[in-house]
Protein backbone atom coordinates (compact mmCIF):
# COMPACT_ATOMS: atom_id res chain seq x y z
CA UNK A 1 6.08 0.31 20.56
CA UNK A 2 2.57 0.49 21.45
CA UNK A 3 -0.09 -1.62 19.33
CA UNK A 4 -2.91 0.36 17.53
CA UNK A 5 -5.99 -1.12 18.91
CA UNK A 6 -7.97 -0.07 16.18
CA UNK A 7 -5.50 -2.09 13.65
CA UNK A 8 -6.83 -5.33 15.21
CA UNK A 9 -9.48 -5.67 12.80
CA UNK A 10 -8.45 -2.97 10.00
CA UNK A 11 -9.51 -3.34 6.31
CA UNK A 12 -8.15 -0.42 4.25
CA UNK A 13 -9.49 0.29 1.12
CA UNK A 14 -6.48 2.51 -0.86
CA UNK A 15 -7.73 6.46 -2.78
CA UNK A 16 -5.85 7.68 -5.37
CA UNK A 17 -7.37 10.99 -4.83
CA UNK A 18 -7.01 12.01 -8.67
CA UNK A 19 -9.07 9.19 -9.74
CA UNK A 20 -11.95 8.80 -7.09
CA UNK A 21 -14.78 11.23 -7.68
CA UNK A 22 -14.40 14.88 -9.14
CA UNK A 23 -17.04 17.22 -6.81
CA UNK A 24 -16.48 20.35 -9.22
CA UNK A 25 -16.28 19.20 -12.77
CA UNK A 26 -12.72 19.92 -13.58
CA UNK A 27 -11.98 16.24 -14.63
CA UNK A 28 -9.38 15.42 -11.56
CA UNK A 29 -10.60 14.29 -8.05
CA UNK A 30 -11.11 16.19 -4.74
CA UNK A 31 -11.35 16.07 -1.30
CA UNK A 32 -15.12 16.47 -1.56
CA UNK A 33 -15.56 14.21 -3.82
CA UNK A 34 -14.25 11.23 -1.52
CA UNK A 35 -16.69 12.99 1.51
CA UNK A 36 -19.69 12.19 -0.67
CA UNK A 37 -18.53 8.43 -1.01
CA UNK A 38 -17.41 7.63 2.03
CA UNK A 39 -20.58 6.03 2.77
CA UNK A 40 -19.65 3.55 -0.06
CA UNK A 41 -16.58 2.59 1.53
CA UNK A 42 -18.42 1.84 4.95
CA UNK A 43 -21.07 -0.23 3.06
CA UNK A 44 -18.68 -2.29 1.33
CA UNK A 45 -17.29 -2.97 5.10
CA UNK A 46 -13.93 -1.57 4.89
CA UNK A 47 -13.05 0.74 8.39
CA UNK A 48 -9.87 2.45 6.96
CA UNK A 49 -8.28 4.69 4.30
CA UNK A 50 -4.89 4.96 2.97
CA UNK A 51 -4.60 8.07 0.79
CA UNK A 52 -2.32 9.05 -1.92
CA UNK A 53 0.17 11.71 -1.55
CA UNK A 54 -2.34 15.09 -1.39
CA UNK A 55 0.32 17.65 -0.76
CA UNK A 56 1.21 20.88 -2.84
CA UNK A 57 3.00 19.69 -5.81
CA UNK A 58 3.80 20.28 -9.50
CA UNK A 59 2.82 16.26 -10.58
CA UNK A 60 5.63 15.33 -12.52
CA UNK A 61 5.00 11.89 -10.30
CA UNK A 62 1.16 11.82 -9.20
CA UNK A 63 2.31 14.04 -6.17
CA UNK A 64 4.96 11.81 -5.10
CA UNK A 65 6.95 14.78 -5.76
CA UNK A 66 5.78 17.11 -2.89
CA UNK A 67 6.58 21.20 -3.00
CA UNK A 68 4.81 21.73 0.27
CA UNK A 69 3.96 19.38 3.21
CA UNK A 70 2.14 21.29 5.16
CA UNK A 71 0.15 22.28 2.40
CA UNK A 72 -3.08 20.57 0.73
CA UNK A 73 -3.04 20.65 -3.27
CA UNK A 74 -5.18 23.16 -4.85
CA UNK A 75 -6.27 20.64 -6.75
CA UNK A 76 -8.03 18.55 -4.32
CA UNK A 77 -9.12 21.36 -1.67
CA UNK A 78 -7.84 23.21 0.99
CA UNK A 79 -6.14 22.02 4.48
CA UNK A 80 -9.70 22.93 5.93
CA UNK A 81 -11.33 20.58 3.24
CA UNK A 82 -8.95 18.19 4.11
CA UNK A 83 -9.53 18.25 7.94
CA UNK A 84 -13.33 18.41 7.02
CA UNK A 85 -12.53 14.72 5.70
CA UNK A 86 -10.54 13.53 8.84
CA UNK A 87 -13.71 14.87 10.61
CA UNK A 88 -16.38 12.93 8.48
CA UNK A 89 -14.23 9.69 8.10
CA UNK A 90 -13.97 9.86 12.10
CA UNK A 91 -17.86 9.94 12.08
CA UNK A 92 -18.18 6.85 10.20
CA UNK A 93 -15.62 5.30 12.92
CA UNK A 94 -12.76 4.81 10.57
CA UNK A 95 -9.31 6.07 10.26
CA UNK A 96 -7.18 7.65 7.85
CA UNK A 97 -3.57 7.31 6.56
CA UNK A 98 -1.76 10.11 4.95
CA UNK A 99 1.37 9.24 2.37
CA UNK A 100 4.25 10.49 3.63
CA UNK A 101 7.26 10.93 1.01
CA UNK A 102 10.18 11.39 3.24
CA UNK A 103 12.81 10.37 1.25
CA UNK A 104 12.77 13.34 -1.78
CA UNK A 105 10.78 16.12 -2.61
CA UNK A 106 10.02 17.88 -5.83
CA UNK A 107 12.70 20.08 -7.16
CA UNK A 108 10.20 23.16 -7.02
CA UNK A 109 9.77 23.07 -2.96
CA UNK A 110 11.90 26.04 -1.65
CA UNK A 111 13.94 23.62 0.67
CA UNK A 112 15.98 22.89 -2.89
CA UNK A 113 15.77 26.05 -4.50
CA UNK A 114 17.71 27.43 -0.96
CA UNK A 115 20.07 24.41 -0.94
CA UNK A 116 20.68 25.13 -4.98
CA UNK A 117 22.59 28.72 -3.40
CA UNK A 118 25.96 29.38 -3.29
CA UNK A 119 25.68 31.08 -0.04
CA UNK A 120 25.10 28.52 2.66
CA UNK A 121 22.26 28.63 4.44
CA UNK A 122 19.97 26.60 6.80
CA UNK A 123 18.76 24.46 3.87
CA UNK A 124 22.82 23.76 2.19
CA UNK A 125 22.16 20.32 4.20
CA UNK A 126 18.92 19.53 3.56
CA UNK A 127 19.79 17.18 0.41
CA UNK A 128 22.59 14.69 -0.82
CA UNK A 129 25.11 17.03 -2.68
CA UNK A 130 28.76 16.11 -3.64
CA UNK A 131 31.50 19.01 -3.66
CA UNK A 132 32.12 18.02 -7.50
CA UNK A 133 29.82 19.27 -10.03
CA UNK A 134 30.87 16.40 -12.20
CA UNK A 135 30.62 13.64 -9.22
CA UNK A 136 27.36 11.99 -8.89
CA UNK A 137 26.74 10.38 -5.43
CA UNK A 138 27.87 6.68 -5.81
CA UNK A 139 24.57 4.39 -6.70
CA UNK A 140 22.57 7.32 -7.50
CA UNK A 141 21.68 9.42 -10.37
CA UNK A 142 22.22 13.12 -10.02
CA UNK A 143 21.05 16.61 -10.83
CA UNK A 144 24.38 18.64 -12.49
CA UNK A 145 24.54 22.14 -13.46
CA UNK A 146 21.52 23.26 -12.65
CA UNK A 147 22.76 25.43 -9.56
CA UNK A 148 24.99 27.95 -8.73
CA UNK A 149 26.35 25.97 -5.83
CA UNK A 150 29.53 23.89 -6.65
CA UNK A 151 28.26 20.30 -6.33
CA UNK A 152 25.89 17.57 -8.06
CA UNK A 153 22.79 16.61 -5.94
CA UNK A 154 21.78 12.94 -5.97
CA UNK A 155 17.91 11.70 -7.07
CA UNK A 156 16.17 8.79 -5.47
CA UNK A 157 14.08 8.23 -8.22
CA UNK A 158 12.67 10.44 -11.34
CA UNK A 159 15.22 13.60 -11.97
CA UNK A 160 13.17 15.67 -10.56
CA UNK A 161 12.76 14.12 -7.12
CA UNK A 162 16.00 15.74 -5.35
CA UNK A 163 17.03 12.89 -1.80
CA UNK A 164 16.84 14.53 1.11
CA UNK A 165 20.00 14.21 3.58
CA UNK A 166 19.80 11.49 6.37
CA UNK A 167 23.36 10.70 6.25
CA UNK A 168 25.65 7.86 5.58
CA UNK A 169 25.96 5.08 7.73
CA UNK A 170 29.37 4.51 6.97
CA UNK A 171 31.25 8.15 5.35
CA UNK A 172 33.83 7.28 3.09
CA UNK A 173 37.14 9.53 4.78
CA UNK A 174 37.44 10.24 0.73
CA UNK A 175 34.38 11.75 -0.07
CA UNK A 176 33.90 14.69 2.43
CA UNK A 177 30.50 15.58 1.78
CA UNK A 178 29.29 12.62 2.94
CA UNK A 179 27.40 13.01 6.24
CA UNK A 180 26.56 11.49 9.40
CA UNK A 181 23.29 10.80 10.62
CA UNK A 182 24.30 12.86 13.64
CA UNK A 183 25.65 15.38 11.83
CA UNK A 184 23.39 18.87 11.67
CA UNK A 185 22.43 18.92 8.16
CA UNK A 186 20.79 14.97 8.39
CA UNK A 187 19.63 15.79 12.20
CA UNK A 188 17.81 19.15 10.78
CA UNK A 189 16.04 17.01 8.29
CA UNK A 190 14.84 14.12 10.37
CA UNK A 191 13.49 17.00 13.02
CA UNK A 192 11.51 18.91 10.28
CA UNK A 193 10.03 15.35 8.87
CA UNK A 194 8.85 14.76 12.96
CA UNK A 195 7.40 18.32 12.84
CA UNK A 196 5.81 17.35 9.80
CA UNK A 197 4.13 14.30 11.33
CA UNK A 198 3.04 16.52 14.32
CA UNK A 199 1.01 19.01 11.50
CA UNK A 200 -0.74 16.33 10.15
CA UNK A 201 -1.31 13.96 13.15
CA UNK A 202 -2.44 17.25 14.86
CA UNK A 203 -5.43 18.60 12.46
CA UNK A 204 -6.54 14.65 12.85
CA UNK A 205 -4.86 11.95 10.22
CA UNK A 206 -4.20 8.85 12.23
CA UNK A 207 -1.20 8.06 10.90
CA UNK A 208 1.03 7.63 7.84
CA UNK A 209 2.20 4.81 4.90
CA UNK A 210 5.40 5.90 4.64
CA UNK A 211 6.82 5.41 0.87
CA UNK A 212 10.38 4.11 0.45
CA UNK A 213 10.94 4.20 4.07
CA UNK A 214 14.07 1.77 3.63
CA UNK A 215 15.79 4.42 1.88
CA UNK A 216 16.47 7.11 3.98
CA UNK A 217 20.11 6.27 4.99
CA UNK A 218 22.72 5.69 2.27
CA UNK A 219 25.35 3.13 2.68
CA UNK A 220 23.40 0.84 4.78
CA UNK A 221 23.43 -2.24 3.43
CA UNK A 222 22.31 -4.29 6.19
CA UNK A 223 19.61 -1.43 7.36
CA UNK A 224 21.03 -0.89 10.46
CA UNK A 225 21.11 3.00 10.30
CA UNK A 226 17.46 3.25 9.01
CA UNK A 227 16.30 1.38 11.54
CA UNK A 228 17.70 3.59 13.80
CA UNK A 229 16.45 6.44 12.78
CA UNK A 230 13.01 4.99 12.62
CA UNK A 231 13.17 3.85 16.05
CA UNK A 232 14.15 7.53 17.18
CA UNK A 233 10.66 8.47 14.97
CA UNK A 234 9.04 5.54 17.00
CA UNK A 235 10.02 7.13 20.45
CA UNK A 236 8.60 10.28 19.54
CA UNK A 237 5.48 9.19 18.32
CA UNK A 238 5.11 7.08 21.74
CA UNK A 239 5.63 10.31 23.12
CA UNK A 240 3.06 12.76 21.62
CA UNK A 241 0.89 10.17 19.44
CA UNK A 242 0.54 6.82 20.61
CA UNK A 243 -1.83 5.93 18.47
CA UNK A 244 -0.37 6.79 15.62
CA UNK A 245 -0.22 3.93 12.96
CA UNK A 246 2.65 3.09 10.63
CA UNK A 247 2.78 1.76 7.60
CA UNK A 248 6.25 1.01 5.41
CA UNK A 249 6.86 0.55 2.32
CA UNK A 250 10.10 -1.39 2.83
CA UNK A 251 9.54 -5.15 1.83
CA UNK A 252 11.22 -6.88 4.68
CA UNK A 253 9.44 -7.15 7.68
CA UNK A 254 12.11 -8.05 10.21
CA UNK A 255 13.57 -4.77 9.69
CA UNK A 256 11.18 -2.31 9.73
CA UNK A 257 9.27 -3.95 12.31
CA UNK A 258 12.01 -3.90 14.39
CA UNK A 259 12.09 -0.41 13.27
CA UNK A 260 8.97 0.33 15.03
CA UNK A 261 6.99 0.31 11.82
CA UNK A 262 3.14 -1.77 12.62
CA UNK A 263 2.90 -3.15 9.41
CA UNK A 264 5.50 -3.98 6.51
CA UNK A 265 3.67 -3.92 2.73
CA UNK A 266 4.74 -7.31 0.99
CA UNK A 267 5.78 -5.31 -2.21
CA UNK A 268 5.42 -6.13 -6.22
CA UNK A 269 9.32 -5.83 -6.15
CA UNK A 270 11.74 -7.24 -3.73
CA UNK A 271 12.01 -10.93 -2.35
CA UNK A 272 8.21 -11.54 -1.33
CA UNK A 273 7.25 -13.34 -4.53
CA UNK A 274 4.14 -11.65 -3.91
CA UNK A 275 3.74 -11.31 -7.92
CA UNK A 276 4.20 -15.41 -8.33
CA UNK A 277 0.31 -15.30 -7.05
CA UNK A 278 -1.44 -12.55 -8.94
CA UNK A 279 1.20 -11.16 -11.16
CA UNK A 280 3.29 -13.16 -13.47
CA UNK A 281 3.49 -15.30 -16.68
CA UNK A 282 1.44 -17.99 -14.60
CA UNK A 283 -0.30 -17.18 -11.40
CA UNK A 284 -1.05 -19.43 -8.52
CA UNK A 285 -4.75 -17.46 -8.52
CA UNK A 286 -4.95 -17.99 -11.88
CA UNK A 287 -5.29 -21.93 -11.78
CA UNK A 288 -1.67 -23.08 -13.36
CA UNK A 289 1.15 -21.13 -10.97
CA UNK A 290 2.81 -22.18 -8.33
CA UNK A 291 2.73 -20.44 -4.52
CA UNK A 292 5.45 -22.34 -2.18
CA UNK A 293 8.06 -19.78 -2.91
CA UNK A 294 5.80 -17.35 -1.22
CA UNK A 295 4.74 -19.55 0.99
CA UNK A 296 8.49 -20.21 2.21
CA UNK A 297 9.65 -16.58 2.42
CA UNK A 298 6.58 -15.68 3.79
CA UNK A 299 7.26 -18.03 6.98
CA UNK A 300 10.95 -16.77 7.12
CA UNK A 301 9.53 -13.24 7.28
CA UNK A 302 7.60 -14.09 10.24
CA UNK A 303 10.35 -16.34 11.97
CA UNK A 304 12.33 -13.47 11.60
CA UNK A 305 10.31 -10.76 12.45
CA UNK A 306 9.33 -12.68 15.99
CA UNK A 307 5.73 -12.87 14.96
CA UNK A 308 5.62 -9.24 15.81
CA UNK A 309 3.72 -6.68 13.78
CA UNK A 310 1.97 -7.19 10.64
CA UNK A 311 2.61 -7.86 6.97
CA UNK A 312 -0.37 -6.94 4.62
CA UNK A 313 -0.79 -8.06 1.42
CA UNK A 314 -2.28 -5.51 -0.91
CA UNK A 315 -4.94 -6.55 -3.70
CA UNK A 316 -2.57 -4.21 -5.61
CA UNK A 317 -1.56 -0.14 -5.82
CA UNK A 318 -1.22 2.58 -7.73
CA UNK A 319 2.25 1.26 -8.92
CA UNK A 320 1.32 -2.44 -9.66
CA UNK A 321 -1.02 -3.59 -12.73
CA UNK A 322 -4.60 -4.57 -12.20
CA UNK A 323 -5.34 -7.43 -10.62
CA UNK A 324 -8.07 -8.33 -12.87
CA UNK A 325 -5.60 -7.94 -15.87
CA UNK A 326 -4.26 -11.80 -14.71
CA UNK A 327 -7.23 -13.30 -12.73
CA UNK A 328 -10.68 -13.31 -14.14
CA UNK A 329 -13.95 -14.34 -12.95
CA UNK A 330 -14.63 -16.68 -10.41
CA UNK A 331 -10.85 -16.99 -9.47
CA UNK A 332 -10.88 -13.11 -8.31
CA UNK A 333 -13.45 -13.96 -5.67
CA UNK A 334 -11.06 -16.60 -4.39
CA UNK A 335 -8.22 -13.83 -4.67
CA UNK A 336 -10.23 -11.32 -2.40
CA UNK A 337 -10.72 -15.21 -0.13
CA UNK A 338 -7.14 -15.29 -0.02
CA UNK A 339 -6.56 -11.37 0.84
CA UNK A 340 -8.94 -10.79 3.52
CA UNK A 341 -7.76 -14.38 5.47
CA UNK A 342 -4.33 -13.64 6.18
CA UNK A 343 -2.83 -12.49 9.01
CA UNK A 344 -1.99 -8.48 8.95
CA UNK A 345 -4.21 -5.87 7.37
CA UNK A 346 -5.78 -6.38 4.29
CA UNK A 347 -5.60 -3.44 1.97
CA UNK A 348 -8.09 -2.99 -1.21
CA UNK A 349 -7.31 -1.03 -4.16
CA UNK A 350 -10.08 1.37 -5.49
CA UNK A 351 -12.02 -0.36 -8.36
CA UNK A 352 -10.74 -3.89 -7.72
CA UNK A 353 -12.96 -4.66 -5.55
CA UNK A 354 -15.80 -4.58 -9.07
CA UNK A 355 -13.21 -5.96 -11.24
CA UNK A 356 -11.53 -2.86 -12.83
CA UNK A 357 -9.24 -3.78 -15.39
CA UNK A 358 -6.32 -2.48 -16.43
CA UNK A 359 -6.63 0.54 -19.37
CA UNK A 360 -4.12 -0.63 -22.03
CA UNK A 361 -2.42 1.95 -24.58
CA UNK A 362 -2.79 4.78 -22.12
CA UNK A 363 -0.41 7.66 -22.77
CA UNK A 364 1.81 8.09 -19.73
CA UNK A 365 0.06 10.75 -17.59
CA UNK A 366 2.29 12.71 -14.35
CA UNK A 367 4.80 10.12 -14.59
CA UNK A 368 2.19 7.17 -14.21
CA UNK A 369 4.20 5.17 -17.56
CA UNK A 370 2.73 1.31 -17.82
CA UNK A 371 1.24 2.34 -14.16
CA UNK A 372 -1.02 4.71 -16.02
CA UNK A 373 -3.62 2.10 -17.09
CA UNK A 374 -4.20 1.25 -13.29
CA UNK A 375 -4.57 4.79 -12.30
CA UNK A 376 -8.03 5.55 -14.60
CA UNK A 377 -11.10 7.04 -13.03
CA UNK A 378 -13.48 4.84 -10.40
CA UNK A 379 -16.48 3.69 -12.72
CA UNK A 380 -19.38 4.36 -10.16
CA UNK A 381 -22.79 3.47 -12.99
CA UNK A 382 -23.14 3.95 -16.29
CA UNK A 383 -23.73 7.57 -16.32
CA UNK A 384 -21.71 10.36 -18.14
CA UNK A 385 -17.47 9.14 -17.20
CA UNK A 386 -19.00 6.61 -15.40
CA UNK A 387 -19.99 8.75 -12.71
CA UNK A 388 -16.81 9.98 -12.09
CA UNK A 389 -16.85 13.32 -13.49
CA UNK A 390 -19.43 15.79 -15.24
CA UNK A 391 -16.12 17.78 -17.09
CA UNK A 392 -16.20 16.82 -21.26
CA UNK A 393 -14.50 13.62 -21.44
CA UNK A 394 -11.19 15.22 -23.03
CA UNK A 395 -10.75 17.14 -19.61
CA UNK A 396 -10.40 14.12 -17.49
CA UNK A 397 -7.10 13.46 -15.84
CA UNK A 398 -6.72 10.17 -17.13
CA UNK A 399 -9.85 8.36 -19.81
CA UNK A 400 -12.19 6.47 -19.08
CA UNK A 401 -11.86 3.19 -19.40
CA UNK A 402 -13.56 3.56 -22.90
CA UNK A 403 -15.24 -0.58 -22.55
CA UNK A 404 -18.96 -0.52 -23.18
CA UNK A 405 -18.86 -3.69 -20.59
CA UNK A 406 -16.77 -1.72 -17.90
CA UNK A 407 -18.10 -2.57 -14.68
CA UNK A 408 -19.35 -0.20 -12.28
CA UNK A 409 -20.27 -0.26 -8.59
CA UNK A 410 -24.10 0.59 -9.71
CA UNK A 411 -24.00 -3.02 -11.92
CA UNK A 412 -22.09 -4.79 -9.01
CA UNK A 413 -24.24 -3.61 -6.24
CA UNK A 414 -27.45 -5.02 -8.69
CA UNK A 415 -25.65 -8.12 -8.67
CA UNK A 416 -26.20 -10.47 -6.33
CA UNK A 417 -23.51 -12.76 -7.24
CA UNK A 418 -20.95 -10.00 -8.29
CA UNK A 419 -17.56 -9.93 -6.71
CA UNK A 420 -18.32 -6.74 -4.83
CA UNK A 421 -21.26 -8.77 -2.86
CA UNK A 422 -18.72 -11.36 -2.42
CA UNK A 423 -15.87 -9.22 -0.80
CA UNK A 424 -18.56 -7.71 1.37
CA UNK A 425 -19.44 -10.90 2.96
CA UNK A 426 -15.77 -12.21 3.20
CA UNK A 427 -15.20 -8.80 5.27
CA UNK A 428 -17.97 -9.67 7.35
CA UNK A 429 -17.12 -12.60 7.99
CA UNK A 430 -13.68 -11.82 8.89
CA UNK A 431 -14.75 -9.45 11.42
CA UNK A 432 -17.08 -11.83 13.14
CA UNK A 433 -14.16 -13.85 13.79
CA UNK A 434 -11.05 -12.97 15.91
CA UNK A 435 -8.42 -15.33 14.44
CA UNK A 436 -8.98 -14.57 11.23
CA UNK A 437 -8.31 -10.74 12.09
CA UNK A 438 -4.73 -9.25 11.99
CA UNK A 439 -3.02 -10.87 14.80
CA UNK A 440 -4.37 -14.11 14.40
CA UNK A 441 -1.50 -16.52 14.29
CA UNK A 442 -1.05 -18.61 11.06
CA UNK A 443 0.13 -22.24 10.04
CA UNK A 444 0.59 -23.84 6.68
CA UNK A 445 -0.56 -27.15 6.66
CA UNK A 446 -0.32 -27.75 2.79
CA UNK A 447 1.53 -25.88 -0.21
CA UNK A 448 3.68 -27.92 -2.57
CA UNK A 449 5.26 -26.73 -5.67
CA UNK A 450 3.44 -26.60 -8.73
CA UNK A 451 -0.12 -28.29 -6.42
CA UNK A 452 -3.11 -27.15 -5.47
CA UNK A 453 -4.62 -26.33 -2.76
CA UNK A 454 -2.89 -23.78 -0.28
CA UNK A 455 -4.29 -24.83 3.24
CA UNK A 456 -3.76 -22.75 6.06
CA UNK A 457 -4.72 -22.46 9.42
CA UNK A 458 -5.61 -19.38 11.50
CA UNK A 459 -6.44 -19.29 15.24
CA UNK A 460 -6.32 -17.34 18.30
CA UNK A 461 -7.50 -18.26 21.98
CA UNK A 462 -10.82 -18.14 20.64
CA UNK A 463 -10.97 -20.78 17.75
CA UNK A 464 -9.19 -22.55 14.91
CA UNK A 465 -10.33 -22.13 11.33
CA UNK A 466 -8.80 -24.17 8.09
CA UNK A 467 -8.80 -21.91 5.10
CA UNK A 468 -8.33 -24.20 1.78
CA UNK A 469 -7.92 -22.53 -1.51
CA UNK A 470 -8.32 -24.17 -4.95
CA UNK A 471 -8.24 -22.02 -8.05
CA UNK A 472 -7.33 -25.00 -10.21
CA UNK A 473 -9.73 -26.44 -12.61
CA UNK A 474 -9.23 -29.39 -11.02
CA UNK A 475 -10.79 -31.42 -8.06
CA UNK A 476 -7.93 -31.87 -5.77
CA UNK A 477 -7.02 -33.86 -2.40
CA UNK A 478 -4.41 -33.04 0.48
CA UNK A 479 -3.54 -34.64 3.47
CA UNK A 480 -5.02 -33.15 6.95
CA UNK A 481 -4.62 -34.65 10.52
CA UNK A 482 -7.46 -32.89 12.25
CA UNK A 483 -11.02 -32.66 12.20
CA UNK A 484 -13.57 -30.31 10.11
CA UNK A 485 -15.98 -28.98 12.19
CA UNK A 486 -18.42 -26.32 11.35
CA UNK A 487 -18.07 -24.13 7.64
CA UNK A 488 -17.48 -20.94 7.98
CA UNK A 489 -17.44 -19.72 4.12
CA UNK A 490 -17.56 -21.86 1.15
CA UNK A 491 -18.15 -20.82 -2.50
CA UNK A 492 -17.91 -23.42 -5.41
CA UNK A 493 -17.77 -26.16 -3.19
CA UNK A 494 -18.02 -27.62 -0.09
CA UNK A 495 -14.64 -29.18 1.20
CA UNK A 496 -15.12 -33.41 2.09
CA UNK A 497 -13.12 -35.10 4.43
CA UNK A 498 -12.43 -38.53 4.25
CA UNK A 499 -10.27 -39.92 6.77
CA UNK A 500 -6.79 -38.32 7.07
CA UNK A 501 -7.64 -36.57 3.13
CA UNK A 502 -9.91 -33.42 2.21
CA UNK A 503 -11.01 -33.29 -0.77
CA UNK A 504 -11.49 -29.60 -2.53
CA UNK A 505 -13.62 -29.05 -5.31
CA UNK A 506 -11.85 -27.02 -8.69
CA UNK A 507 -12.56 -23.21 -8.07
CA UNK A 508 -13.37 -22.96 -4.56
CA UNK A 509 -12.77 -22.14 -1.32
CA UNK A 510 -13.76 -23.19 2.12
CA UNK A 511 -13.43 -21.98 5.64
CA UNK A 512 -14.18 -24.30 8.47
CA UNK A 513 -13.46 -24.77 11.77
CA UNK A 514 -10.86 -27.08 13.31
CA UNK A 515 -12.76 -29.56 15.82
C-alpha cells in the first residue's frame, strides 16, 4: 500500500450536503452552495472534505440508500456541477472524499428491480437472496414477497436498503444459495463497485470513506474474507490510482488496515469507548468521566495494527449527537485541543466547530430518527435561516435551529475568543509542527481511572511535545520524568513543573516541548 502524501498533514472538515448552504432557494443544499463556501473552510485551516453520500437516490436514509452511482442527485446538481467542485476544491489545494455505500443500495436502483425477476439475468446475483420465500438470511432481516422471484432478499440495515452479494466466507453445504466470494454473482459485484471507484476517481474525487466497509462478507467472524477482498480493491487502486485515499468505517484498525484501508474511523459504536469522552452519562471532556478505557484500547489498536496507518477521531458525524449537547464552553475548546493532537487525521463536523447544538424534538426527517437534531442547517449570521437558505422557513429540509442565541460563523468570526478562533489556531499550530501531524508517534505518560489529566506525548525525528489535558474543575498534579521546555499552546493555564510533578491548572491545556 502506498501512503497518501497529502494525508500527512490532513484536517477534514465533514458536509452533509443537505444541510450546508442552499444556492437556489429550494430549502435543501447543493453543490453550488458548498463552491461559494469553500473559502470558509480554507480560512478556518482545514485542507480536506469528506462528503456525504451525493448519489441519485429516493432519501428514505439521507442518500445512504443510492439508486444510481454514477449519477449526481438532482437535488444537489449535476455530475458537471459536481466535477466543477472537485475542480475548485483542487484550486484551494485540498482534496475531496466521496461516500461510498458499497454494502446495499436503495430498493429503487434497477440492479434490484432486475434481481426481483423470475427470469435470471445478469443482476439474479447481485444481492443476498435465499431460495425460500419464507427463509430470511440467518442474522439478517429480509425483504419477502415483494418479487416474483422465489426467494427472500436479506437487508443490511433499513428495509429498504437491499445487501449486495459478496459471498460467504464459509457456505453452509445446507443452504445452497449461499455464495462464494469467488463465485460469479459476488465476483460481478466487487468488479462493478471497482468500476465505480474508477468513475469517480476519474472526473477527479481523491478518494472515498467507505461506510460499513466491515460488512461486505457474511459469515466472517474473524474478518478474514473482508479483508481479502479489500486487499484485492487495494491492488487495484495501486494499480490505476495510487493516490487514492481510503477511509473505513469499520472500528477496528488492525483489520482494515491490514486491509489496505489508510485510516480506520474510531466509531460511536463498537469497542473504542470513543463515547466515554464526549458522549455518555459522564464525559471525560466534560470534567467528571473517566478516559483510561480509551486510553487502553486505544494502545491495543495500535499494538495491533503495527503502528501502521491511521485512526482518526471524529469531533462527531451525521449519525452521532452533537458534541456540544455534552460539553459546553470552555471544555469544547479543550475537546477541539484533544482532536486536532492525536495521531491520524482529525475530522470536523460542520457547525461544531461554532458550537452547534443539537435540535431536540425534531421530527425524524429521510430516516435521520434521534440523528435528525444533528443534521439541521449550518447557521452562517443572523440573517433570514441563518444564512442558510432564502426558501420560506417551512420549505427547509430540516428547521432551523429555532434558538434566538444560536451561534453562527458571522458571531464566531467577531469573536475573538470564540471557539472557532480557537480551533483555527490549534490547526495552525498543528501544521507548524511535524509530530503533532498524522504519523507522529504517540506515548501516554499519564491516564488513570477516574483522574485528571490525560498526558501524552507526540514526537517525530524532529521534536517531542507533551500535550496535558485538564477539563476538571480542579487544579491537578501528575508525575513526569522529563523536562518542559518551550510552550507550544496553552489556554487557561500555564502547566508548572516542580521537580519530578507538573502541575495543571482546572480547565486547561498545555503543549510544550520535551527538553
Amino acid at each position: 500500500m502506498n501512503n497518501v502524501k497529502w494525508l500527512e498533514n490532513a484536517v477534514f472538515y465533514e458536509i452533509y450536503p443537505q444541510s450546508f448552504c442552499d444556492s437556489d432557494a429550494d430549502g435543501i443544499g447543493d453543490f453550488q452552495g458548498i463552491i461559494s463556501k469553500l473559502g470558509y473552510i480554507k480560512e478556518l485551516g482545514c485542507n480536506a472534505v469528506w462528503m456525504n453520500p451525493c448519489f441519485a437516490s429516493p432519501f428514505l436514509d439521507a442518500g445512504y440508500d443510492i439508486s444510481d452511482y454514477y449519477t449526481a442527485a438532482p437535488r444537489y446538481g449535476t455530475n458537471a456541477d459536481l466535477k466543477r467542485l472537485f475542480e475548485e476544491i483542487h484550486k484551494l489545494d485540498m482534496h475531496i472524499l466521496l461516500d461510498l455505500v458499497p454494502g446495499h443500495t436503495s430498493w429503487e436502483h434497477k440492479w434490484f428491480r432486475e434481481s426481483c425477476k423470475a427470469a435470471k439475468n445478469e443482476y439474479t446475483d447481485r444481492y443476498i437472496w435465499t431460495d425460500n420465500t419464507w427463509e430470511a438470511p440467518e442474522g439478517m432481516n429480509a425483504l419477502i414477497g415483494i418479487s416474483e422471484r422465489v426467494g427472500a432478499c436479506g437487508v443490511n440495515f433499513f428495509s429498504h436498503q437491499p445487501a449486495l452479494n459478496y459471498g460467504y466466507y464459509k457456505p453452509k453445504p445446507d443452504k445452497p444459495w449461499q455464495q462464494s466470494p469467488q463465485d460469479p454473482g459476488p465476483r460481478a459485484t466487487l468488479e462493478e463497485m471497482k468500476n465505480i471507484m474508477r468513475f469517480w476517481l476519474r472526473t477527479g474525487c481523491d478518494g472515498f470513506r467507505v461506510d460499513m466497509a466491515h460488512s461486505l462478507i457474511k459469515n466472517d467472524d474473524n474478518g478474514k474474507g473482508t479483508i481479502a477482498l479489500w486487499q484485492n480493491v487495494r491492488e487495484f487502486l495501486d494499480r490505476e490510482f495510487p493516490e487514492a485515499a481510503m477511509v473505513s468505517e469499520w472500528g477496528e484498525p488492525d483489520k482494515s488496515l491490514q486491509g489496505g484501508f489508510h485510516m480506520d474511523f474510531l466509531l460511536h459504536f463498537g469497542p473504542s469507548h470513543y463515547n466515554d469522552l464526549f458522549r455518555c452519562e459522564k464525559p471525560y471532556f466534560a470534567g467528571n468521566g473517566d478516559a483510561s478505557e480509551f486510553v487502553k484500547t486505544y494502545k491495543a489498536n495500535r499494538e495491533r495494527s503495527g503502528g501502521k496507518g491511521l485512526m482518526c477521531i471524529p469531533s462527531g458525524n451525521h449519525d452521532m449527537i452533537r458534541l456540544a449537547k455534552y460539553i459546553r464552553g470552555e471544555r469544547l475548546k479543550l475537546s477541539f485541543a484533544f482532536l486536532l493532537s492525536m495521531p491520524g487525521a482529525p475530522f470536523i463536523y460542520y457547525g461544531d466547530e461554532i458550537g452547534m447544538r443539537y435540535v431536540e424534538d425534531i421530527p425524524s426527517v429521510e430516516g435521520g430518527y434521534e440523528r435528525t437534531g444533528s443534521r439541521s442547517p449550518m447557521q452562517w449570521d443572523d440573517t433570514q435561516n441563518a444564512g442558510f437558505s432564502a426558501a420560506p422557513a417551512d420549505r427547509l429540509y430540516i428547521p432551523i435551529d429555532p434558538s434566538e442565541d444560536r451561534p453562527t460563523v458571522k458571531a464566531a468570526a467577531a469573536d475573538k475568543d470564540s471557539l472557532w478562533h480557537e480551533i483555527r489556531k490549534l490547526i495552525m499550530i498543528r501544521n507548524g509542527h511535524s509530530a503533532l501531524q498524522s504519523y507522529g508517534d504517540i506515548e501516554f505518560v499519564y491516564c488513570e481511572k477516574d483522574r485528571y489529566p490525560l498526558a501524552y506525548i507526540r514526537s517525530d525525528e524532529n521534536e517531542k511535545i507533551l500535550v496535558i489535558l485538564n477539563p476538571s474543575d480542579k487544579e491537578v498534579v501528575f508525575p513526569f520524568d522529563g523536562k518542559l521546555g518551550e510552550e507550544v499552546y496553552s489556554f487557561g493555564g500555564n502547566a508548572a513543573q516542580n521537580g519530578g510533578r507538573i502541575t495543571a491548572a482546572p480547565v486547561s491545556v498545555c503543549w510544550n516541548k520535551i527538553v
